[in-house]
C-alpha atoms as a PDB file:
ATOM      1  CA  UNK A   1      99.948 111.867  72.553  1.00  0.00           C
ATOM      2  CA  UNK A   2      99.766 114.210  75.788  1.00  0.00           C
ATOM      3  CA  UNK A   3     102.785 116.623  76.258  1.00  0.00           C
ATOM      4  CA  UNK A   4     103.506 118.297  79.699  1.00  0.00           C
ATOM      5  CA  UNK A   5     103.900 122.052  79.131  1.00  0.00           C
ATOM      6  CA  UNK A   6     105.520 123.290  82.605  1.00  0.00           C
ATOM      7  CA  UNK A   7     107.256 126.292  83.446  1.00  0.00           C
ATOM      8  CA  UNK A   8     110.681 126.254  85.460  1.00  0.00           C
ATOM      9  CA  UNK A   9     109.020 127.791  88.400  1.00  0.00           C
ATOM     10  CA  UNK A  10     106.520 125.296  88.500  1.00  0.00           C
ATOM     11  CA  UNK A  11     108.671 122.470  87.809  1.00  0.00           C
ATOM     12  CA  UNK A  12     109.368 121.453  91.464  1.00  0.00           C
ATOM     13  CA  UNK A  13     105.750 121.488  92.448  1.00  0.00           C
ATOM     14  CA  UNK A  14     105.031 119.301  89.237  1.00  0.00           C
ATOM     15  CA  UNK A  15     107.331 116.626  90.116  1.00  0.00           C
ATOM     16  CA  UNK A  16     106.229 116.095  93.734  1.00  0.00           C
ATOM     17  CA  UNK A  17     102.436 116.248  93.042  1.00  0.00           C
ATOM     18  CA  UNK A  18      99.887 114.192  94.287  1.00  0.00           C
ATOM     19  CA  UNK A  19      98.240 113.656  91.195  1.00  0.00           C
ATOM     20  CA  UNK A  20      98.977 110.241  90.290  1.00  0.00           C
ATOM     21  CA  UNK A  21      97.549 109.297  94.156  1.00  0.00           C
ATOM     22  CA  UNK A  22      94.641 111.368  93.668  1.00  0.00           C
ATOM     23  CA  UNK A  23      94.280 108.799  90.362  1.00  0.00           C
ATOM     24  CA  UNK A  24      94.443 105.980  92.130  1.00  0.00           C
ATOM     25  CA  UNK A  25      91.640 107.011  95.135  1.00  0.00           C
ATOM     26  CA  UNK A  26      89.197 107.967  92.501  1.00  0.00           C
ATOM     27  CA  UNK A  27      88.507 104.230  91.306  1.00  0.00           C
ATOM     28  CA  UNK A  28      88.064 103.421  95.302  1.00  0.00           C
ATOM     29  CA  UNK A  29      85.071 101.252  96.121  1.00  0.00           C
ATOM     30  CA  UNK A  30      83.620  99.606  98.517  1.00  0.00           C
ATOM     31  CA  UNK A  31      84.789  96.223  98.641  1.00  0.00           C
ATOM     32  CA  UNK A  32      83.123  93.497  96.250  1.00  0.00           C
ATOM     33  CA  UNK A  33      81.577  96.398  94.164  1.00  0.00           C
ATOM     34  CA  UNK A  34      84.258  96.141  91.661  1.00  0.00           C
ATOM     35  CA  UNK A  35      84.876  98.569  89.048  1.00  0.00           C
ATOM     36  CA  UNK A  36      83.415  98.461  85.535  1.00  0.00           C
ATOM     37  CA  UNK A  37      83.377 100.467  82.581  1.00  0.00           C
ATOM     38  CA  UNK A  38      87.061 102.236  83.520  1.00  0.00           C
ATOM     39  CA  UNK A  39      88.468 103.805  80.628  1.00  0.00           C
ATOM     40  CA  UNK A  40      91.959 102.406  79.628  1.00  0.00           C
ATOM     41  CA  UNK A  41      94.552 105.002  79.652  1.00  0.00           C
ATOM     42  CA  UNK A  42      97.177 106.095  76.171  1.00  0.00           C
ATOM     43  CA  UNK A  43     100.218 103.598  75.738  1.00  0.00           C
ATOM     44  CA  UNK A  44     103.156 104.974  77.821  1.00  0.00           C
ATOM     45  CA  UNK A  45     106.318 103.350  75.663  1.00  0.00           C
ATOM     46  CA  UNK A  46     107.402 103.588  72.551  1.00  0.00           C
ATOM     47  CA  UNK A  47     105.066 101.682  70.139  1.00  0.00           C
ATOM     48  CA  UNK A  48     104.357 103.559  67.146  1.00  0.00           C
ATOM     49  CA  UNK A  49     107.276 105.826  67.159  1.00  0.00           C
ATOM     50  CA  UNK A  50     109.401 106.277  64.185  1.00  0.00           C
ATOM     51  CA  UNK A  51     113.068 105.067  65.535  1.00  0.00           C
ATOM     52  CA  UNK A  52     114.717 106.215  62.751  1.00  0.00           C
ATOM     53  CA  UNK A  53     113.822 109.685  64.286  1.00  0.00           C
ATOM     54  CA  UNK A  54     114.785 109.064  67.477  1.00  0.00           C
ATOM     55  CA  UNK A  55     118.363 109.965  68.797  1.00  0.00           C
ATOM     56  CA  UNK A  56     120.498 108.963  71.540  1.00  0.00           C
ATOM     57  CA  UNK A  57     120.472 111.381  74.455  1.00  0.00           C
ATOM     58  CA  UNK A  58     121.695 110.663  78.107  1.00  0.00           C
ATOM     59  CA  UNK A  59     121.417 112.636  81.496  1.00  0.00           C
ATOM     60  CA  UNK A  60     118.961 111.653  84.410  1.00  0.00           C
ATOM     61  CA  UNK A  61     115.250 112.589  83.529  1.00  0.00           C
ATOM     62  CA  UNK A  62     114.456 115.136  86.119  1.00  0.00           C
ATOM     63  CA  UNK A  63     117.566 117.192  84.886  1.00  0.00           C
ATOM     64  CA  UNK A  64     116.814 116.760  81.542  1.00  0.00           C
ATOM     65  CA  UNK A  65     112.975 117.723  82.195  1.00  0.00           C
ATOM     66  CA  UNK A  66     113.928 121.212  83.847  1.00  0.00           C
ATOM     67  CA  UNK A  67     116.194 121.714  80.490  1.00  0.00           C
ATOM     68  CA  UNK A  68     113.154 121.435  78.339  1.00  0.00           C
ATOM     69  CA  UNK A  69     111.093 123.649  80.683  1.00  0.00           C
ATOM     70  CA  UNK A  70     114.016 126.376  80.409  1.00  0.00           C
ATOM     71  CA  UNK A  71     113.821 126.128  76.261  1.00  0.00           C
ATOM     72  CA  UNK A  72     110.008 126.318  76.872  1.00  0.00           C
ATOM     73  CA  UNK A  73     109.376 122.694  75.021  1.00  0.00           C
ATOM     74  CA  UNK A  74     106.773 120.450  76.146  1.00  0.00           C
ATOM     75  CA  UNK A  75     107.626 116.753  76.410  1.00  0.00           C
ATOM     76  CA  UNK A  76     105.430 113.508  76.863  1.00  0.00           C
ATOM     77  CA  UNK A  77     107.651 110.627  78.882  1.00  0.00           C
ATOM     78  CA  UNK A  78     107.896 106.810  77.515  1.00  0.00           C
ATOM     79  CA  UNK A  79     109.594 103.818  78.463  1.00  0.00           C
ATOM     80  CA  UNK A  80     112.636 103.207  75.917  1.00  0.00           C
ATOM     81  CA  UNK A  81     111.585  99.115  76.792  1.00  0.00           C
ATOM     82  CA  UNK A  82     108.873  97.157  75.036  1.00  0.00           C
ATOM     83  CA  UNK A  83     107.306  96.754  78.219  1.00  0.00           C
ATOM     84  CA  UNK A  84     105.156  99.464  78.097  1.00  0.00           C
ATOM     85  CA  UNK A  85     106.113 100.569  81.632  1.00  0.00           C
ATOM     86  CA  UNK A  86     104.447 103.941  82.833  1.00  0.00           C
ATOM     87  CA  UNK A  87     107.128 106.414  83.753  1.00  0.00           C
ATOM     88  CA  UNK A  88     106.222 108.317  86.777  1.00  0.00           C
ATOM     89  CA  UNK A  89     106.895 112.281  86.050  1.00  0.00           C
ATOM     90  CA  UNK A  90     106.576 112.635  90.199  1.00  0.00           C
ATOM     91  CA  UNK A  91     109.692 109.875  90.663  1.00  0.00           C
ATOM     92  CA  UNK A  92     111.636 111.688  87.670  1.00  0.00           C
ATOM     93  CA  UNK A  93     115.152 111.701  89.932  1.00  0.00           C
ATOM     94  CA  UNK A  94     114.648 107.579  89.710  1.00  0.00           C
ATOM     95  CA  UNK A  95     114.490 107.545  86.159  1.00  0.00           C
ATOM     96  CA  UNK A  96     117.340 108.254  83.217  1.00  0.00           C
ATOM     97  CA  UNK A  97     116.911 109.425  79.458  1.00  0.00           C
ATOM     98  CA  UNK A  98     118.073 106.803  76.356  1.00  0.00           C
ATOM     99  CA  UNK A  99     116.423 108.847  73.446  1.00  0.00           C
ATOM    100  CA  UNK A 100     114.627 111.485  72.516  1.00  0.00           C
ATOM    101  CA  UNK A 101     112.650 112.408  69.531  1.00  0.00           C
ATOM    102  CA  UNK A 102     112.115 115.909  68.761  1.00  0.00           C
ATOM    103  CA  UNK A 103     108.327 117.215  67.492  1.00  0.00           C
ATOM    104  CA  UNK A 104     108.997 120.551  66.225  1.00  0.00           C
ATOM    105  CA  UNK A 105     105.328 121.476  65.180  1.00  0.00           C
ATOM    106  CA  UNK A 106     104.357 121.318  68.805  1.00  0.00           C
ATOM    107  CA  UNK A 107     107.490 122.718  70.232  1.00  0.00           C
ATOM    108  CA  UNK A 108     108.260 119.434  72.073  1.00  0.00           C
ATOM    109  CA  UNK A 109     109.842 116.360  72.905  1.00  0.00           C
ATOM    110  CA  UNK A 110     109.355 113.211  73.582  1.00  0.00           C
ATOM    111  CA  UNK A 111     111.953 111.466  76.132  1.00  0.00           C
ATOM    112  CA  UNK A 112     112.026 107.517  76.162  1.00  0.00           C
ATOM    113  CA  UNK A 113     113.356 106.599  79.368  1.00  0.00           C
ATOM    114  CA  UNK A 114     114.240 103.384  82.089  1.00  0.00           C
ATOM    115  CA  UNK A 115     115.308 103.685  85.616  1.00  0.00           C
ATOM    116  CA  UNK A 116     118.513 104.925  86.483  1.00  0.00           C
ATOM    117  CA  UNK A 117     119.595 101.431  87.956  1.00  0.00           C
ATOM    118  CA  UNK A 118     118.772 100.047  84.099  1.00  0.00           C
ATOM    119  CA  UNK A 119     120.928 100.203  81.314  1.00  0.00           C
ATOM    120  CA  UNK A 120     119.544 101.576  77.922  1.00  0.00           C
ATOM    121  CA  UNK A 121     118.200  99.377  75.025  1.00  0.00           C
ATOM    122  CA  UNK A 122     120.280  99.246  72.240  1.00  0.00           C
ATOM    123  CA  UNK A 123     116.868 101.494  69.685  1.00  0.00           C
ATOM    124  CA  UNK A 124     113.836 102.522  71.116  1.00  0.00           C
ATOM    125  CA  UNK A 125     111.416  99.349  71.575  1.00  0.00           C
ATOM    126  CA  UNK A 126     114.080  96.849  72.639  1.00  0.00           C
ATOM    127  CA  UNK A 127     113.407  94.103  74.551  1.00  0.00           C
ATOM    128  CA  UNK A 128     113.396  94.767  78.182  1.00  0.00           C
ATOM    129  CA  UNK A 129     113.408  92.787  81.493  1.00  0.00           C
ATOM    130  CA  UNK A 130     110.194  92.702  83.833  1.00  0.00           C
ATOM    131  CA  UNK A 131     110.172  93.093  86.803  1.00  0.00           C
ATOM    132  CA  UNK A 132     108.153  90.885  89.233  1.00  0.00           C
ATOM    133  CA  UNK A 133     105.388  92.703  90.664  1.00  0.00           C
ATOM    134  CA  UNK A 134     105.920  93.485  94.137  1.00  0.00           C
ATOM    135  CA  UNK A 135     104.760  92.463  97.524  1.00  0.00           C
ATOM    136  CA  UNK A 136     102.833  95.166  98.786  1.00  0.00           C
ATOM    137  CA  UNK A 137     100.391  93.186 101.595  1.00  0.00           C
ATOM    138  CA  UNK A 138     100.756  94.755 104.618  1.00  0.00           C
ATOM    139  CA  UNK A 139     102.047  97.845 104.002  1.00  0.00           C
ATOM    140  CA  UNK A 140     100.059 101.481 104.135  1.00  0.00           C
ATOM    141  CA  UNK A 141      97.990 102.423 100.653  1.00  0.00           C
ATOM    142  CA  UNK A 142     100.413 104.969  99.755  1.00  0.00           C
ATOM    143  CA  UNK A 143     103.468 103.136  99.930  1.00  0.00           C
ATOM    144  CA  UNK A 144     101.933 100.425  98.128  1.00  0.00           C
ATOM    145  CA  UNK A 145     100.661 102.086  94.934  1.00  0.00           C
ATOM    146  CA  UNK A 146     104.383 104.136  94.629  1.00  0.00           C
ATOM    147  CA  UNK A 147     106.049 100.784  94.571  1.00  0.00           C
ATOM    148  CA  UNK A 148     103.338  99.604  92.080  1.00  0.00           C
ATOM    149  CA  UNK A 149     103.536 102.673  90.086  1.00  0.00           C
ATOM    150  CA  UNK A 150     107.515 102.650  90.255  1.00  0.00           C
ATOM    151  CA  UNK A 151     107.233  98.837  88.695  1.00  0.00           C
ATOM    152  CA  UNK A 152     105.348 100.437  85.942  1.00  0.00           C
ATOM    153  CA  UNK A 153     101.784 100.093  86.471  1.00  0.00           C
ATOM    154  CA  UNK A 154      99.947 103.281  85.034  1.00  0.00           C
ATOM    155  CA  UNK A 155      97.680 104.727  88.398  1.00  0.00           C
ATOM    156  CA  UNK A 156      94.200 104.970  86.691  1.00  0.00           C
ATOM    157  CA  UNK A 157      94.685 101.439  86.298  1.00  0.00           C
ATOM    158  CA  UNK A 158      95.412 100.352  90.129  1.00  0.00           C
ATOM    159  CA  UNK A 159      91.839  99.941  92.195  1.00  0.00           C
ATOM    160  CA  UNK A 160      91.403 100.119  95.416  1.00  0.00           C
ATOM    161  CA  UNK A 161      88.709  98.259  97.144  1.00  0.00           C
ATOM    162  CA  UNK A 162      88.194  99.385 101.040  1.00  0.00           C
ATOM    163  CA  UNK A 163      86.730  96.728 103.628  1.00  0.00           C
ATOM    164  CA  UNK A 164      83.941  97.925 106.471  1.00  0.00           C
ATOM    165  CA  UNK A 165      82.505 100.574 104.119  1.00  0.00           C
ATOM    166  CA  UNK A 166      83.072 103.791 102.613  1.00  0.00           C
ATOM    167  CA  UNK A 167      86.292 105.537 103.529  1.00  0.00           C
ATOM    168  CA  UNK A 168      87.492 108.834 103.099  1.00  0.00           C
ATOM    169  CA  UNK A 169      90.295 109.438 100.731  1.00  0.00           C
ATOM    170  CA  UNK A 170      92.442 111.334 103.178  1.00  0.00           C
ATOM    171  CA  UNK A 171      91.864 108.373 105.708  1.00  0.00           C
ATOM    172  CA  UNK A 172      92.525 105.665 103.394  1.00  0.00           C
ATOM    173  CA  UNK A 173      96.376 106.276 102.690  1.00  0.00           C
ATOM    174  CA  UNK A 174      96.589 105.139 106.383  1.00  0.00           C
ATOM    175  CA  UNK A 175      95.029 101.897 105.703  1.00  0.00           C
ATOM    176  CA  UNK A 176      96.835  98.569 105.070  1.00  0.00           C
ATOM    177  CA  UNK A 177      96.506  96.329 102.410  1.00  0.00           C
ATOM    178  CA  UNK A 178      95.059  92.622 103.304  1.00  0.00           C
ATOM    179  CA  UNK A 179      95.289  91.408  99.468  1.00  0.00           C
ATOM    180  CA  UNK A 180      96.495  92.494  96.331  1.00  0.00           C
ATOM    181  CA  UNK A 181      96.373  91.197  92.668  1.00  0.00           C
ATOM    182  CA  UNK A 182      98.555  89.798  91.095  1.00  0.00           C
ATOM    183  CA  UNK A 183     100.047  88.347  93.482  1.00  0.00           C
ATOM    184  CA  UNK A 184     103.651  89.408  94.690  1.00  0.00           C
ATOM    185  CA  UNK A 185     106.284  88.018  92.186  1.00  0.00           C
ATOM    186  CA  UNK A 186     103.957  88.376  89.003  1.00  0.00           C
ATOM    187  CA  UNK A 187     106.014  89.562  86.115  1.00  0.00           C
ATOM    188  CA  UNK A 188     105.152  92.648  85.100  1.00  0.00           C
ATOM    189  CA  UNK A 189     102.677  93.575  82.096  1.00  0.00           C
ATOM    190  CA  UNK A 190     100.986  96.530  80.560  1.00  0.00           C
ATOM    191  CA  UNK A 191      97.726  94.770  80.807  1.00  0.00           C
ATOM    192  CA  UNK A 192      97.231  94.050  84.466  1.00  0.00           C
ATOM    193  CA  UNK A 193      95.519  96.125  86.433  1.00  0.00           C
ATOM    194  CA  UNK A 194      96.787  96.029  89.954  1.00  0.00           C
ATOM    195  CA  UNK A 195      93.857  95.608  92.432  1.00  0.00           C
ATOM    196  CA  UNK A 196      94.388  96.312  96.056  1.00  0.00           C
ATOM    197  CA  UNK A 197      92.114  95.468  98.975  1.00  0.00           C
ATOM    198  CA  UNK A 198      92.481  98.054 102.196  1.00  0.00           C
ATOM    199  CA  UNK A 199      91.169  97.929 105.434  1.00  0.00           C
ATOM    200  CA  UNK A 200      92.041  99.798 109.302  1.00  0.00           C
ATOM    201  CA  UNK A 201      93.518  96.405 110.518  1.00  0.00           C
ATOM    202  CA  UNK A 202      93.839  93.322 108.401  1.00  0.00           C
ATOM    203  CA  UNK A 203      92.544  90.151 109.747  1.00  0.00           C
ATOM    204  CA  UNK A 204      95.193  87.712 110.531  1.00  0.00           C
ATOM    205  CA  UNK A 205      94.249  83.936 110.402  1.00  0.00           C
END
């Protein structure tokens, strides 16, 4: 299990990084290379935690994260769900806290979360809804992997193939995407990996 260990000052920077992006451009390839051999990131949400040691807490996440940083606790983020959503540290002001479970030999926490429009499962690892993947063709790179990454889709696991050869990352957020898998209205799950195709100007038929 990973824990964040931030300070306040540093807090603000942390939440609107870059670094899940950054994730996401370094599987780009050139289109039809695929990707092989990419390592599968740690489970996000809640499997294999002891709920009997979780409590109920409440207050939204980004609020709750600058708490932590002030007591000088580390915390790791999970989805309160069985969906096995990732929860996006950088989109923290979208997202609310259900539980928490404390880990006192580490001096942290970890915070089990949904979005704020959600309401919280009765225990940690309760059912939840999924969402339907969404329909990002057309639309620049960047906007397209936050939506996919606000649905729930861990970043190291989106690719990005680019059309009419190798691209530059900074240039690529300004591309569009001509096809994406799965295909827009897919329910959500843990074990697709999101694969985007980007080019300067989609062809239309």
């Amino acid at each position: 299990m990973r824990f964040q260990n931030i300070s306040e000052r540093r807090i603000h920077v942390f939440l609107t990084s870059t670094a899940a992006a950054l994730t996401v451009l370094a599987g780009m390839t050139a289109c039809g290379s695929g990707a092989s051999g990419e390592e599968r990131g740690e489970p996000v949400a809640a499997h294999g935690e002891a709920e009997s040691t979780a409590h109920p807490a409440e207050g939204p996440l980004d609020v709750v994260m600058k708490e932590k940083a002030d007591e000088g606790k580390g915390f790791s983020l999970r989805d309160a769900t069985d969906l096995n959503r990732y929860v996006s540290p950088a989109h923290a002001e979208k997202f609310k806290v259900c539980f928490e479970k404390e880990k006192p030999s580490l001096s942290a926490v970890v915070l089990f979360t949904v979005r704020s429009s959600e309401t919280c499962p009765p225990r940690v690892g309760a059912e939840g809804k999924a969402d339907a993947t969404p329909d990002v063709v057309g639309t620049e790179l960047r906007k397209a992997t936050d939506r996919l990454v606000l649905t729930g889709y861990t970043p190291k696991h989106i690719h990005v193939d680019a059309t009419g050869g190798t691209v530059s990352k900074e240039r690529s957020w300004s591309y569009k995407v001509c096809e994406q898998s799965p295909t827009a209205g897919t329910p959500f799950s843990a074990d697709l990996e999101p694969r985007l195709v980007i080019a300067a100007s989609c062809r239309k038929d």
